[in-house]
PDB file of N, CA and C in Angstrom:
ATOM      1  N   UNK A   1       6.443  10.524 -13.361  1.00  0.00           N
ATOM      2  CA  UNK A   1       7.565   9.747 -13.849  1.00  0.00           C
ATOM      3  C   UNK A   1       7.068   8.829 -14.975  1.00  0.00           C
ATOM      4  N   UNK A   2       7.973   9.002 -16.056  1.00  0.00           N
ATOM      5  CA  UNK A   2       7.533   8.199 -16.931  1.00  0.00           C
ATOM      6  C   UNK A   2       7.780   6.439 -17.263  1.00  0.00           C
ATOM      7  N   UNK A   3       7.724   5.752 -17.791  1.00  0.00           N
ATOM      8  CA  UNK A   3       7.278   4.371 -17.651  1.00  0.00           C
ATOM      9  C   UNK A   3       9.185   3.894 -17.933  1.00  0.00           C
ATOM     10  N   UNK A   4       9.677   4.262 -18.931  1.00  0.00           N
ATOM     11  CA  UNK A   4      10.930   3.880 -19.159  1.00  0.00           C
ATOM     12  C   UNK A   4      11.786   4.173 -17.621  1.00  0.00           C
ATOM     13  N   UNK A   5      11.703   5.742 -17.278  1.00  0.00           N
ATOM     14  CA  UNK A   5      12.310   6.129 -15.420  1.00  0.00           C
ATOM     15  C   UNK A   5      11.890   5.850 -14.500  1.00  0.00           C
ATOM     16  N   UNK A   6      10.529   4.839 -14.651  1.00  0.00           N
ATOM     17  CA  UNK A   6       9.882   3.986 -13.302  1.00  0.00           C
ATOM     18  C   UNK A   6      10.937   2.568 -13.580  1.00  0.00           C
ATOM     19  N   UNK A   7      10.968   2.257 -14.842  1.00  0.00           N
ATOM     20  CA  UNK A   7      11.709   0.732 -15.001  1.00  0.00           C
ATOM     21  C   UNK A   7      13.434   0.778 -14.440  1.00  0.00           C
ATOM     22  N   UNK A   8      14.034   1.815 -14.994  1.00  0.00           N
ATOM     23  CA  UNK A   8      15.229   2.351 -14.651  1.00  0.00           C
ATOM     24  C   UNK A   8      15.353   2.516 -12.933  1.00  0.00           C
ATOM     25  N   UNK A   9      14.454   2.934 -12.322  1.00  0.00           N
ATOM     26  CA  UNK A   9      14.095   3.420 -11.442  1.00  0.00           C
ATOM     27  C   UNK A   9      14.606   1.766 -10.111  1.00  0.00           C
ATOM     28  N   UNK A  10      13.818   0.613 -10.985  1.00  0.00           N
ATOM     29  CA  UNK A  10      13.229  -0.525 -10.236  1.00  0.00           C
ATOM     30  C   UNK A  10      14.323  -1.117 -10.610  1.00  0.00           C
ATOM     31  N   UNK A  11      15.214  -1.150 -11.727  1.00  0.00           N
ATOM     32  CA  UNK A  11      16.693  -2.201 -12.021  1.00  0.00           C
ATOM     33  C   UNK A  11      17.462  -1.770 -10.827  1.00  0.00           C
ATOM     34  N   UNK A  12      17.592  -0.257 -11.058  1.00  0.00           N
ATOM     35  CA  UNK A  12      18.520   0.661  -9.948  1.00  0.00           C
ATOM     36  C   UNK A  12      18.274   0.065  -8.116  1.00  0.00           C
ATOM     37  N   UNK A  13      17.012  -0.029  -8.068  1.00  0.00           N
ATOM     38  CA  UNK A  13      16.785  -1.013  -6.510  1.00  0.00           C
ATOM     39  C   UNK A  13      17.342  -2.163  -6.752  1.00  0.00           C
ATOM     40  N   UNK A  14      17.077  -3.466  -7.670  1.00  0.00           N
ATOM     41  CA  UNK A  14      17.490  -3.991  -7.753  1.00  0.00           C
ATOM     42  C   UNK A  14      18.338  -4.439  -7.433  1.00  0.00           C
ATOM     43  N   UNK A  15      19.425  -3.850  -8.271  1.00  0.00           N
ATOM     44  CA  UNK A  15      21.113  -3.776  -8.059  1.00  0.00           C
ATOM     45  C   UNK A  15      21.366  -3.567  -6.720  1.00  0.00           C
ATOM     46  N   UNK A  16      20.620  -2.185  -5.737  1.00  0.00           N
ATOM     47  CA  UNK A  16      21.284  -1.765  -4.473  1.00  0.00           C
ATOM     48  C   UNK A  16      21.242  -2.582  -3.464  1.00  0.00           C
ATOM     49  N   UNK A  17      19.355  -3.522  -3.525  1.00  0.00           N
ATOM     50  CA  UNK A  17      18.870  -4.267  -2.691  1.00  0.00           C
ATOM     51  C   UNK A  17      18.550  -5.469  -3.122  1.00  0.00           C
ATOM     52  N   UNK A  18      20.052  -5.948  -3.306  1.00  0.00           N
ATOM     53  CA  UNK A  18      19.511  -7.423  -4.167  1.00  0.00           C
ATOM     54  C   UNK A  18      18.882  -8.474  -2.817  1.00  0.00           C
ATOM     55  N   UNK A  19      18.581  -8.400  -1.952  1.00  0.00           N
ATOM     56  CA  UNK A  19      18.183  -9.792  -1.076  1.00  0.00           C
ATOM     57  C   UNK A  19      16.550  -8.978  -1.316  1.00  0.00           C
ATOM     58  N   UNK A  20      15.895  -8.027  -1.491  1.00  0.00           N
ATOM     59  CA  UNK A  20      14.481  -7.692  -1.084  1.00  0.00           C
ATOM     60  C   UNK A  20      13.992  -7.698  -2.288  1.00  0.00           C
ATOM     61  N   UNK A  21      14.815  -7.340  -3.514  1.00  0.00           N
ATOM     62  CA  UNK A  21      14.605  -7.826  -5.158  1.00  0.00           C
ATOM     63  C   UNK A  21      14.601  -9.252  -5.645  1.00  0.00           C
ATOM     64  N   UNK A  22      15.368 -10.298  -4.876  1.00  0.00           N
ATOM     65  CA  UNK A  22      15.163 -11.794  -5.237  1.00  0.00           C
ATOM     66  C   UNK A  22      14.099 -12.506  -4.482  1.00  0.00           C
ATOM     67  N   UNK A  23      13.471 -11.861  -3.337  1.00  0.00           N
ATOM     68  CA  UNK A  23      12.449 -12.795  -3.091  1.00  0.00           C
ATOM     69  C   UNK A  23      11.018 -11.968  -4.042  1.00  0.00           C
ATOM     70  N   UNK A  24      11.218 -10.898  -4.577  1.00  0.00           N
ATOM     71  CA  UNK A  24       9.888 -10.624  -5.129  1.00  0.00           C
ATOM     72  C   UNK A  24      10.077 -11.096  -6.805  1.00  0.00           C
ATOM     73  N   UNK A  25       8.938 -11.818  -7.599  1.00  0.00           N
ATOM     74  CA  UNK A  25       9.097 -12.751  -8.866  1.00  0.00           C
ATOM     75  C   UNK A  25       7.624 -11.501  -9.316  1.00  0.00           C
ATOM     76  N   UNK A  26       8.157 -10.610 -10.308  1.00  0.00           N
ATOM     77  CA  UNK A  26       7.396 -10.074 -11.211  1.00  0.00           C
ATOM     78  C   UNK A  26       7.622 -10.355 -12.756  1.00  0.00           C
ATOM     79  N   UNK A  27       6.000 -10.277 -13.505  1.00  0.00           N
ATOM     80  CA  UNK A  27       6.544 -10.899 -14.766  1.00  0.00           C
ATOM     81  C   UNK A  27       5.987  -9.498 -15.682  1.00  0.00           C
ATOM     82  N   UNK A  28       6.291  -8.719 -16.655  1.00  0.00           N
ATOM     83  CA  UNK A  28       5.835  -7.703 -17.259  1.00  0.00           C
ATOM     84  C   UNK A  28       5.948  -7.816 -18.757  1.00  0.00           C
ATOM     85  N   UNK A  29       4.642  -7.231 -18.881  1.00  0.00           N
ATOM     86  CA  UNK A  29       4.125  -7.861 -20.585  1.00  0.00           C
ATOM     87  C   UNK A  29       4.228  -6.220 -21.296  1.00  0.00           C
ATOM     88  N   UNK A  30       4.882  -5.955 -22.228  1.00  0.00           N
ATOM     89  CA  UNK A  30       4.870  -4.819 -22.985  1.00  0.00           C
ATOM     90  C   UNK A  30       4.518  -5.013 -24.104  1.00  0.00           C
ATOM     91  N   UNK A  31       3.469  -4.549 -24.504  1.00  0.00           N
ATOM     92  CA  UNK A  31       3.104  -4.408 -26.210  1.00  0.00           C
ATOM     93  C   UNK A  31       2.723  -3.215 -26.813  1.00  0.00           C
ATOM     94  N   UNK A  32       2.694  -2.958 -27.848  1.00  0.00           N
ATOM     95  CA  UNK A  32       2.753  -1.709 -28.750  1.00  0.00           C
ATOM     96  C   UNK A  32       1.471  -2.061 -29.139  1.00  0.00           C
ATOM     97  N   UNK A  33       0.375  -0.274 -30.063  1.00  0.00           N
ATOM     98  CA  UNK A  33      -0.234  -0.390 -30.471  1.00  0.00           C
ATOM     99  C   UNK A  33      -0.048  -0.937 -32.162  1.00  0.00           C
ATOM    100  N   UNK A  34      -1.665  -1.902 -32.158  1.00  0.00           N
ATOM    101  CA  UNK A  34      -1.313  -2.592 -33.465  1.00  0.00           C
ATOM    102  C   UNK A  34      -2.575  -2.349 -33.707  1.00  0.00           C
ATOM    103  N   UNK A  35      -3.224  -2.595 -35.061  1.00  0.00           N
ATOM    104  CA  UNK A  35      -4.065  -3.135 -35.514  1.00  0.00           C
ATOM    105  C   UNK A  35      -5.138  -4.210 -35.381  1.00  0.00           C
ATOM    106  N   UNK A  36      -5.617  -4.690 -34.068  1.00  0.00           N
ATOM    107  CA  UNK A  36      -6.141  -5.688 -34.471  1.00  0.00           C
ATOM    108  C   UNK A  36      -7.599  -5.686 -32.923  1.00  0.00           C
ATOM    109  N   UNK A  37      -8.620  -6.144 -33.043  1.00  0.00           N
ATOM    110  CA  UNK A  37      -9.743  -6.311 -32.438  1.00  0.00           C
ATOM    111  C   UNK A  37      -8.937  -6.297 -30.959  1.00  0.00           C
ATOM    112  N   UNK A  38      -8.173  -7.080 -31.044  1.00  0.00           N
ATOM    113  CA  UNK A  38      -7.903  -7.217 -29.292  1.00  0.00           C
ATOM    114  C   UNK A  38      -6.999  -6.169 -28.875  1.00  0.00           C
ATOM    115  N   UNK A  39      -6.460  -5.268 -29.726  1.00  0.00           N
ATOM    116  CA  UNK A  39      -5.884  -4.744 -28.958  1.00  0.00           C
ATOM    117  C   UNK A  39      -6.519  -3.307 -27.955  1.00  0.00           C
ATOM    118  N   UNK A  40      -7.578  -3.548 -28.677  1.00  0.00           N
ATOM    119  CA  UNK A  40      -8.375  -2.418 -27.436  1.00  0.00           C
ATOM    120  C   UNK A  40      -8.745  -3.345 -26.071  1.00  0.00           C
ATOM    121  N   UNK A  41      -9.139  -4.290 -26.169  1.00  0.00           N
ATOM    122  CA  UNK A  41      -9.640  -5.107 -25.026  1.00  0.00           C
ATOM    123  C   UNK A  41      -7.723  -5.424 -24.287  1.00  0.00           C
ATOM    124  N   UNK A  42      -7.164  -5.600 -24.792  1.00  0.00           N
ATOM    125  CA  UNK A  42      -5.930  -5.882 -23.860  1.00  0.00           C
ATOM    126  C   UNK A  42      -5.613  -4.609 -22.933  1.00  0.00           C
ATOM    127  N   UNK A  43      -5.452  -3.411 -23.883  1.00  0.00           N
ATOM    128  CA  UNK A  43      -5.358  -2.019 -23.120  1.00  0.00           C
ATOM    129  C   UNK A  43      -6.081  -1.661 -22.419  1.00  0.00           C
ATOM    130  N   UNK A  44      -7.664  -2.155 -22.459  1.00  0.00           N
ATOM    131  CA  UNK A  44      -8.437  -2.013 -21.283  1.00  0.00           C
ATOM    132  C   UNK A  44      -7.963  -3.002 -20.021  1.00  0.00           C
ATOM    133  N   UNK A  45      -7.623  -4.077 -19.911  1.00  0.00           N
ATOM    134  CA  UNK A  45      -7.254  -5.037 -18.990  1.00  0.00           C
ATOM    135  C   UNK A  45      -6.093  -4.504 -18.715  1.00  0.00           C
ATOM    136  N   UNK A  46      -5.226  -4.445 -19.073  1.00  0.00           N
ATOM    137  CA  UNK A  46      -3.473  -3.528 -18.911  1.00  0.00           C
ATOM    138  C   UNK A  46      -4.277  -2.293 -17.933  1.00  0.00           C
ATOM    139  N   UNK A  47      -5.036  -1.319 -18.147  1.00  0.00           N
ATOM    140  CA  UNK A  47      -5.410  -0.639 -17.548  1.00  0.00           C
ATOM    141  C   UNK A  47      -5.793  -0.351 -16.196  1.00  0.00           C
ATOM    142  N   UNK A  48      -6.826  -1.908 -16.022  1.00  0.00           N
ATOM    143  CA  UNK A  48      -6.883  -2.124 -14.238  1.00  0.00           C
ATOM    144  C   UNK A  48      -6.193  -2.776 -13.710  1.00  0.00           C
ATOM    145  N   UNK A  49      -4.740  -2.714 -14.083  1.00  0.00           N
ATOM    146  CA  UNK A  49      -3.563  -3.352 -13.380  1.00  0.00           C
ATOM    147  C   UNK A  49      -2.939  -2.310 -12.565  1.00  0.00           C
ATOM    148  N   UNK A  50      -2.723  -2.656 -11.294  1.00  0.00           N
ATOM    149  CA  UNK A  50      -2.217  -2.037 -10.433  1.00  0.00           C
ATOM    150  C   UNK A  50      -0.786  -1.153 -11.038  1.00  0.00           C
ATOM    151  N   UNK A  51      -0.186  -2.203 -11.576  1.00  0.00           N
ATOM    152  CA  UNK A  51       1.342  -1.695 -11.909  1.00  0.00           C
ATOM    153  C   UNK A  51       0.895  -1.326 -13.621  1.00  0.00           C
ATOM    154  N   UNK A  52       0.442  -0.476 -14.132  1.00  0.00           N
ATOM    155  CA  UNK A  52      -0.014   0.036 -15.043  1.00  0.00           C
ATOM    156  C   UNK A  52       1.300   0.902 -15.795  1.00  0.00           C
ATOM    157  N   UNK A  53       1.588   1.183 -16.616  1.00  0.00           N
ATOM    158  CA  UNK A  53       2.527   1.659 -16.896  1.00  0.00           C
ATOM    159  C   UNK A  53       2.533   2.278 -18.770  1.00  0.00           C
ATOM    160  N   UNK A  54       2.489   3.402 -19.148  1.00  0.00           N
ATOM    161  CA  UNK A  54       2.853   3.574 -20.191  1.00  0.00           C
ATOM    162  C   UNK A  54       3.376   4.722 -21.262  1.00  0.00           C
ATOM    163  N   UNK A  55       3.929   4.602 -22.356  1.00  0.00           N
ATOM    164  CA  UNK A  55       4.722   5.536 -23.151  1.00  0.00           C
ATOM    165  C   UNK A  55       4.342   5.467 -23.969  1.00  0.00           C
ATOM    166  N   UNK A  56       5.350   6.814 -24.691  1.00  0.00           N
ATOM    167  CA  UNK A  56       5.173   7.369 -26.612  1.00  0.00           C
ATOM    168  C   UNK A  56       3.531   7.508 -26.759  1.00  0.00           C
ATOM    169  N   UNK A  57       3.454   8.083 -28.077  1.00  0.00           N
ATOM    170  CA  UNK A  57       2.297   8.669 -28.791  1.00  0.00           C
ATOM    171  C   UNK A  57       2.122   7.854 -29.906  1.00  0.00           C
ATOM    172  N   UNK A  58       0.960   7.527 -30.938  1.00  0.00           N
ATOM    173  CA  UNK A  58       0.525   7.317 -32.313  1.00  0.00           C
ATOM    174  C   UNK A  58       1.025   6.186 -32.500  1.00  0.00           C
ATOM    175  N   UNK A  59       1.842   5.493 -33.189  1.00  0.00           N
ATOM    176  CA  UNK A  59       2.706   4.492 -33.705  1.00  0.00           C
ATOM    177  C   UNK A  59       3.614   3.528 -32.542  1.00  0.00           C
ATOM    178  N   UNK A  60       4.333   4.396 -32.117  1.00  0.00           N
ATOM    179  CA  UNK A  60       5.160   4.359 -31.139  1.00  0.00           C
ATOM    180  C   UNK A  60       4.834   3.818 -29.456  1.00  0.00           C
ATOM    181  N   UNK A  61       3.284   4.004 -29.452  1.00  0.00           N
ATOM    182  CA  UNK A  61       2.516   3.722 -27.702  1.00  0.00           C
ATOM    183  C   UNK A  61       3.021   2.747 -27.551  1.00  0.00           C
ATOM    184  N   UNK A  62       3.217   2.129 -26.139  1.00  0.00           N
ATOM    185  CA  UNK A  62       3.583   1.257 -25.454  1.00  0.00           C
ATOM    186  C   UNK A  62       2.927   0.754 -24.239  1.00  0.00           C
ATOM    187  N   UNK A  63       2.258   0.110 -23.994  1.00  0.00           N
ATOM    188  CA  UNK A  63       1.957  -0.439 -22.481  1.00  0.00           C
ATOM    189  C   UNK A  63       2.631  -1.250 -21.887  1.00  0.00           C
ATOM    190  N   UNK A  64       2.706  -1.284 -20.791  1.00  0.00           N
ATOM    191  CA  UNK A  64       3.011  -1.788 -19.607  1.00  0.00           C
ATOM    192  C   UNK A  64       2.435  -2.803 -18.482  1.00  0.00           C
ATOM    193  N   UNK A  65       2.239  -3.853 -17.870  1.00  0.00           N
ATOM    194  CA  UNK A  65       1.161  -3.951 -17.352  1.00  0.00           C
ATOM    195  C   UNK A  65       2.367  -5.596 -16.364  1.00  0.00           C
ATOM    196  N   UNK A  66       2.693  -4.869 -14.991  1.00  0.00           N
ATOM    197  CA  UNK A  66       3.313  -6.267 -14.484  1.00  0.00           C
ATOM    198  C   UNK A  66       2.372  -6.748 -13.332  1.00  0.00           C
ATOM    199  N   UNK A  67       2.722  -8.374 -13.480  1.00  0.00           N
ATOM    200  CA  UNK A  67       1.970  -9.315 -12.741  1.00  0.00           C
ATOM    201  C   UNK A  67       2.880  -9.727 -11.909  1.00  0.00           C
ATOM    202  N   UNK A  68       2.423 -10.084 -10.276  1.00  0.00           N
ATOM    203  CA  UNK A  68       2.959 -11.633  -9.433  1.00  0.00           C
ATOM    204  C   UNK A  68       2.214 -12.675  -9.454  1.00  0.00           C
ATOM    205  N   UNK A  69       2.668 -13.795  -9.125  1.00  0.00           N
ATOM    206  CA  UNK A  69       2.182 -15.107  -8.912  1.00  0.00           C
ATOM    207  C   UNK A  69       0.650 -14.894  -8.777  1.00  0.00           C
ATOM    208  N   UNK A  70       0.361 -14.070  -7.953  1.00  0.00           N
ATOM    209  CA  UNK A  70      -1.232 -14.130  -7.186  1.00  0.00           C
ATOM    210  C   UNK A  70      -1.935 -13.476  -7.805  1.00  0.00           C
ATOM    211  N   UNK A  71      -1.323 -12.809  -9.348  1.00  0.00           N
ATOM    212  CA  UNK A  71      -2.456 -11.701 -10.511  1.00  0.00           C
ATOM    213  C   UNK A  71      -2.231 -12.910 -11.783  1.00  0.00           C
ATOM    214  N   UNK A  72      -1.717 -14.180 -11.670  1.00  0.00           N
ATOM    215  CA  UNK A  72      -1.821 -14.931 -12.554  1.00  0.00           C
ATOM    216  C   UNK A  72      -2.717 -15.229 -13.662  1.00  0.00           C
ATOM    217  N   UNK A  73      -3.808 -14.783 -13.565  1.00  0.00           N
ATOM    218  CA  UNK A  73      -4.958 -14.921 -14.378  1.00  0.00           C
ATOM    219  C   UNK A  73      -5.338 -13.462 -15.151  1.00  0.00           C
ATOM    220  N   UNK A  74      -5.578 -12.832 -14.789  1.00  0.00           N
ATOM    221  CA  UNK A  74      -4.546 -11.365 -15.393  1.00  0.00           C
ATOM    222  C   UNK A  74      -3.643 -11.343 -16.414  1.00  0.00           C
ATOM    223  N   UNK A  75      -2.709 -11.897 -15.988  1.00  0.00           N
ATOM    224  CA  UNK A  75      -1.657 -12.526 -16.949  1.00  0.00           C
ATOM    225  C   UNK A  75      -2.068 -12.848 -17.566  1.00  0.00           C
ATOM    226  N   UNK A  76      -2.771 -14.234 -17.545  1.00  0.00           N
ATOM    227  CA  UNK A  76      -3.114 -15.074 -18.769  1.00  0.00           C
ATOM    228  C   UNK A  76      -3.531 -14.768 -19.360  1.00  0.00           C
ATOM    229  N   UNK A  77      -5.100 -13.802 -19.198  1.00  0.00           N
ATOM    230  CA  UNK A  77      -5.923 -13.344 -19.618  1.00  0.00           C
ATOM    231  C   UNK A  77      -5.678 -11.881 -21.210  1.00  0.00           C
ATOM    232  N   UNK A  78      -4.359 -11.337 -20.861  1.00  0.00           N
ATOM    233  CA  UNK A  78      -3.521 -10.739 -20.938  1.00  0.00           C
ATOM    234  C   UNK A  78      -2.486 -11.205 -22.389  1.00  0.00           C
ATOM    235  N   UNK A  79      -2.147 -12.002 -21.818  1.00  0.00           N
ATOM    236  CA  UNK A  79      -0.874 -12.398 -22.636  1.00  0.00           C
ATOM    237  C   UNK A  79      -1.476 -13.451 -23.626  1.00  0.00           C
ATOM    238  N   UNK A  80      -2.960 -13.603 -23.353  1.00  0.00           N
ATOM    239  CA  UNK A  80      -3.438 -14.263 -24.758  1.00  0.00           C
ATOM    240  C   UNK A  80      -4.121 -13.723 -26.151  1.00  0.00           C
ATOM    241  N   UNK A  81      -4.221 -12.048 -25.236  1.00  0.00           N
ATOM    242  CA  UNK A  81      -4.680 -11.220 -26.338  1.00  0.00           C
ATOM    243  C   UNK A  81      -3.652 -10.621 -27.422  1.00  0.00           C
ATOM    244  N   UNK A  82      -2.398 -10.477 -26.555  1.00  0.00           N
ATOM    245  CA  UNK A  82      -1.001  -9.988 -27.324  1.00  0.00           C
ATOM    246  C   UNK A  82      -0.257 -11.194 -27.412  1.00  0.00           C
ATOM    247  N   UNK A  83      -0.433 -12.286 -27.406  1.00  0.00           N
ATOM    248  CA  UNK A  83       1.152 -12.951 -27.300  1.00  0.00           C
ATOM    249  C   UNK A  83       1.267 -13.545 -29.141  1.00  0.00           C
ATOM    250  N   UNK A  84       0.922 -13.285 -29.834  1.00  0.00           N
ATOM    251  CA  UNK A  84       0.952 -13.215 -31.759  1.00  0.00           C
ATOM    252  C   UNK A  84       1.349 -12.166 -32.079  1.00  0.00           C
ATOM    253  N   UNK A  85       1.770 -11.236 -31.469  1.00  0.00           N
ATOM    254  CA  UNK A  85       2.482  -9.779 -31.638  1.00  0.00           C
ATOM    255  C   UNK A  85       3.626  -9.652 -31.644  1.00  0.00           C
ATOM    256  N   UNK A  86       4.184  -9.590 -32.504  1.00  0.00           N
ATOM    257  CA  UNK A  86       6.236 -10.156 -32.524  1.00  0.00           C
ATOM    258  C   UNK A  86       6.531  -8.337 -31.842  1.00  0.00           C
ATOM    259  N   UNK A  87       5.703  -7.631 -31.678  1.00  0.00           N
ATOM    260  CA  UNK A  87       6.616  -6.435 -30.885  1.00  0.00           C
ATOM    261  C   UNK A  87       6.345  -6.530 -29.181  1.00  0.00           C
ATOM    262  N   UNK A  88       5.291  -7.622 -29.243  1.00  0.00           N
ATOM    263  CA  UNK A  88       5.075  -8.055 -27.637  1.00  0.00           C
ATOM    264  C   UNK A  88       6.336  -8.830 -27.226  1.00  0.00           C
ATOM    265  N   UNK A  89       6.621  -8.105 -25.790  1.00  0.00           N
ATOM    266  CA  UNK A  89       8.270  -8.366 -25.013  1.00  0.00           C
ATOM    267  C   UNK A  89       7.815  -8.767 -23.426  1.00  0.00           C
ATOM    268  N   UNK A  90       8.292 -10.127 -23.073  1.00  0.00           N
ATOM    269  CA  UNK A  90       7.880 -10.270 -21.716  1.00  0.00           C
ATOM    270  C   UNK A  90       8.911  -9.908 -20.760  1.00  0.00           C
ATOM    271  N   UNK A  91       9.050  -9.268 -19.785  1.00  0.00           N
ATOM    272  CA  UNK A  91      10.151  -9.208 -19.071  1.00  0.00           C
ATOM    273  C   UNK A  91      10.036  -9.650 -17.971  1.00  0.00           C
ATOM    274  N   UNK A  92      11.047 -10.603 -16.719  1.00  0.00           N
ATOM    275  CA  UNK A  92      11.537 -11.312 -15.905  1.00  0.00           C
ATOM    276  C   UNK A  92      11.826 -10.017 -14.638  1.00  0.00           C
ATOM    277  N   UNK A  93      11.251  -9.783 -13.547  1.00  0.00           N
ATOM    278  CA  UNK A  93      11.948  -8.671 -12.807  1.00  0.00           C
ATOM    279  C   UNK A  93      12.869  -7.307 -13.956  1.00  0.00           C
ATOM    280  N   UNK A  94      12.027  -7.050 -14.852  1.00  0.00           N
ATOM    281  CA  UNK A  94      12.540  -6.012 -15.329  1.00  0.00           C
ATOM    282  C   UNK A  94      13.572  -6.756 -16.471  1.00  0.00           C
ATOM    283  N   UNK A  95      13.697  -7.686 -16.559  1.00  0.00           N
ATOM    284  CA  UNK A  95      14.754  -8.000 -17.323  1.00  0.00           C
ATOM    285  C   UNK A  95      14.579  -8.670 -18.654  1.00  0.00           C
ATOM    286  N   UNK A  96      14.768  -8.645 -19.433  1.00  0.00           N
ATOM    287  CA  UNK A  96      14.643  -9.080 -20.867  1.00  0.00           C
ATOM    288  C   UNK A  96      15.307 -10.678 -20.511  1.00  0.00           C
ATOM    289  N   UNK A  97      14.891 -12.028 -20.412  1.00  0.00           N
ATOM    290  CA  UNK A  97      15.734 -13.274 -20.534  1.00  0.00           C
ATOM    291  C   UNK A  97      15.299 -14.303 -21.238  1.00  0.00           C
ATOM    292  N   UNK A  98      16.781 -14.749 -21.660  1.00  0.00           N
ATOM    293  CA  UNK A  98      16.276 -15.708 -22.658  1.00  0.00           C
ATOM    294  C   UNK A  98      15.236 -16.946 -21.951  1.00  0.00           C
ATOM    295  N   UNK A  99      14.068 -17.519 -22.816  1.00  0.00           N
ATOM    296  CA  UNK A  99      13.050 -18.378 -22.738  1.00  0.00           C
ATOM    297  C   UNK A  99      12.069 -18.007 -21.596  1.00  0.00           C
ATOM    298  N   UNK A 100      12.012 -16.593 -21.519  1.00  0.00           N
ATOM    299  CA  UNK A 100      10.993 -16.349 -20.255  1.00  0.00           C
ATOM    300  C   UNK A 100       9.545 -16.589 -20.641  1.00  0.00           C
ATOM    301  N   UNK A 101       9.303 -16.408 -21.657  1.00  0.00           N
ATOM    302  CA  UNK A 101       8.053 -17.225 -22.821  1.00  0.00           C
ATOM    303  C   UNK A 101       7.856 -18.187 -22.718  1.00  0.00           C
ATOM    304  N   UNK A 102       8.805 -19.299 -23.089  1.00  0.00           N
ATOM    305  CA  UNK A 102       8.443 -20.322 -22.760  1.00  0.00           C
ATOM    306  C   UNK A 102       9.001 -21.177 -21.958  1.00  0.00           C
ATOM    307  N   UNK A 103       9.432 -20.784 -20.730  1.00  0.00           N
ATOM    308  CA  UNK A 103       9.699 -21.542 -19.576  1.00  0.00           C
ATOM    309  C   UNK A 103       9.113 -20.565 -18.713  1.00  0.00           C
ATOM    310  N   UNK A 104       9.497 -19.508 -18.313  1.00  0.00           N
ATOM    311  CA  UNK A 104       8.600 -18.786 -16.604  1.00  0.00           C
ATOM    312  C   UNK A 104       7.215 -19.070 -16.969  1.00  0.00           C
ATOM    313  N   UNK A 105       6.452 -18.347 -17.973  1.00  0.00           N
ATOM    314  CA  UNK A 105       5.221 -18.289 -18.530  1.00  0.00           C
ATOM    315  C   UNK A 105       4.737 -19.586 -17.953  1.00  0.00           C
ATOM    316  N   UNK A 106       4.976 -20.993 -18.680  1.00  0.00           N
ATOM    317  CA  UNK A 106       4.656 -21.935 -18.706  1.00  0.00           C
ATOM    318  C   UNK A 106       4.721 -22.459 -17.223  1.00  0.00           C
ATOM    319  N   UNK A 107       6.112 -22.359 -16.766  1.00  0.00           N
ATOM    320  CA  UNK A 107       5.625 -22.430 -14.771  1.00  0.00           C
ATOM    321  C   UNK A 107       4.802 -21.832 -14.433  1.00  0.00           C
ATOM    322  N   UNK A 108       4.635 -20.697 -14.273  1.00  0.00           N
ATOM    323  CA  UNK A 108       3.648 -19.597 -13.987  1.00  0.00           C
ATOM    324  C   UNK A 108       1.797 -20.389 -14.208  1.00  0.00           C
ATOM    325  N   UNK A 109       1.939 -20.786 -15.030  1.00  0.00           N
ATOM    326  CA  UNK A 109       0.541 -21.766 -15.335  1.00  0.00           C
ATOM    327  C   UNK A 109       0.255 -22.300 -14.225  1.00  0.00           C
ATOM    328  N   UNK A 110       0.942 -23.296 -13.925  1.00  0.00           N
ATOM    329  CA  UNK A 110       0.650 -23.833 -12.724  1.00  0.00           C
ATOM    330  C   UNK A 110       0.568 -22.686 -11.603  1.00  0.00           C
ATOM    331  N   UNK A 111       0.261 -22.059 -11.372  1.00  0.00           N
ATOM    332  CA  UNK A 111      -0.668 -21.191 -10.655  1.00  0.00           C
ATOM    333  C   UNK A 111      -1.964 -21.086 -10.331  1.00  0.00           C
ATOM    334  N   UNK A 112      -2.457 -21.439 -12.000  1.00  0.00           N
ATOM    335  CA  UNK A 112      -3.843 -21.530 -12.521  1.00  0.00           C
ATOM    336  C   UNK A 112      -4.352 -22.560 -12.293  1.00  0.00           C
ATOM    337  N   UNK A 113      -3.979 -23.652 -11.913  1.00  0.00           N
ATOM    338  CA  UNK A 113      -4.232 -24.948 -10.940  1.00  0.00           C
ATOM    339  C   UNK A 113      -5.186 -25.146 -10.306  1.00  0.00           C
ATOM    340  N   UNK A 114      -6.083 -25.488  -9.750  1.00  0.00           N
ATOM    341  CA  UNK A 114      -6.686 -25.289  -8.516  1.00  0.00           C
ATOM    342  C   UNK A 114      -7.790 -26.342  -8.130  1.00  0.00           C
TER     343      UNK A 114
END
């Protein structure tokens, strides 16, 4: 199954089982291939993510790579190699929302606490 009919796949639960979809908080970082030093080191880290995920060929590639609360550093680790990438897209439980950048992200920090 491919990465777009795994996502389709997970809205579709969503919708059916909304009480077992609102207690789980996933955050998913998608970026395209670009040009630049980090983006091999991000695709390697995207890689040993459990929820690994990806599409298209040449121009077009896409990764995938979602976090919970408790892969927080992952995340970070993550979203500091792509987050200067205007085709990098964070998504909320699958969902595209406004200020999830800079409001979940920024809660989400406090994770890193300790």
């Amino acid at each position: 199954m491919d990465a777009r009919s795994r996502i389709e796949e997970e809205k579709l639960q969503n919708i059916l089982n909304p009480r077992k979809s609102n207690r789980e908080f996933k955050i998913t970082i998608r970026f395209q291939k670009h040009l630049s030093r980090n983006f091999e080191k991000a695709l390697a880290l995207a890689r040993k993510n459990a929820h690994f995920m990806e599409e298209g060929e040449g121009d077009f590639y896409k990764a995938y790579a979602s976090f919970h609360p408790q892969d927080v550093e992952g995340l970070f680790e993550l979203f500091e190699l792509v987050k200067d990438h205007e085709t990098t897209k964070i998504f909320l439980n699958n969902k595209a929302i406004p200020y999830v950048q800079d409001l979940w992200l920024f809660l989400l920090w406090f994770y890193r606490v300790k």
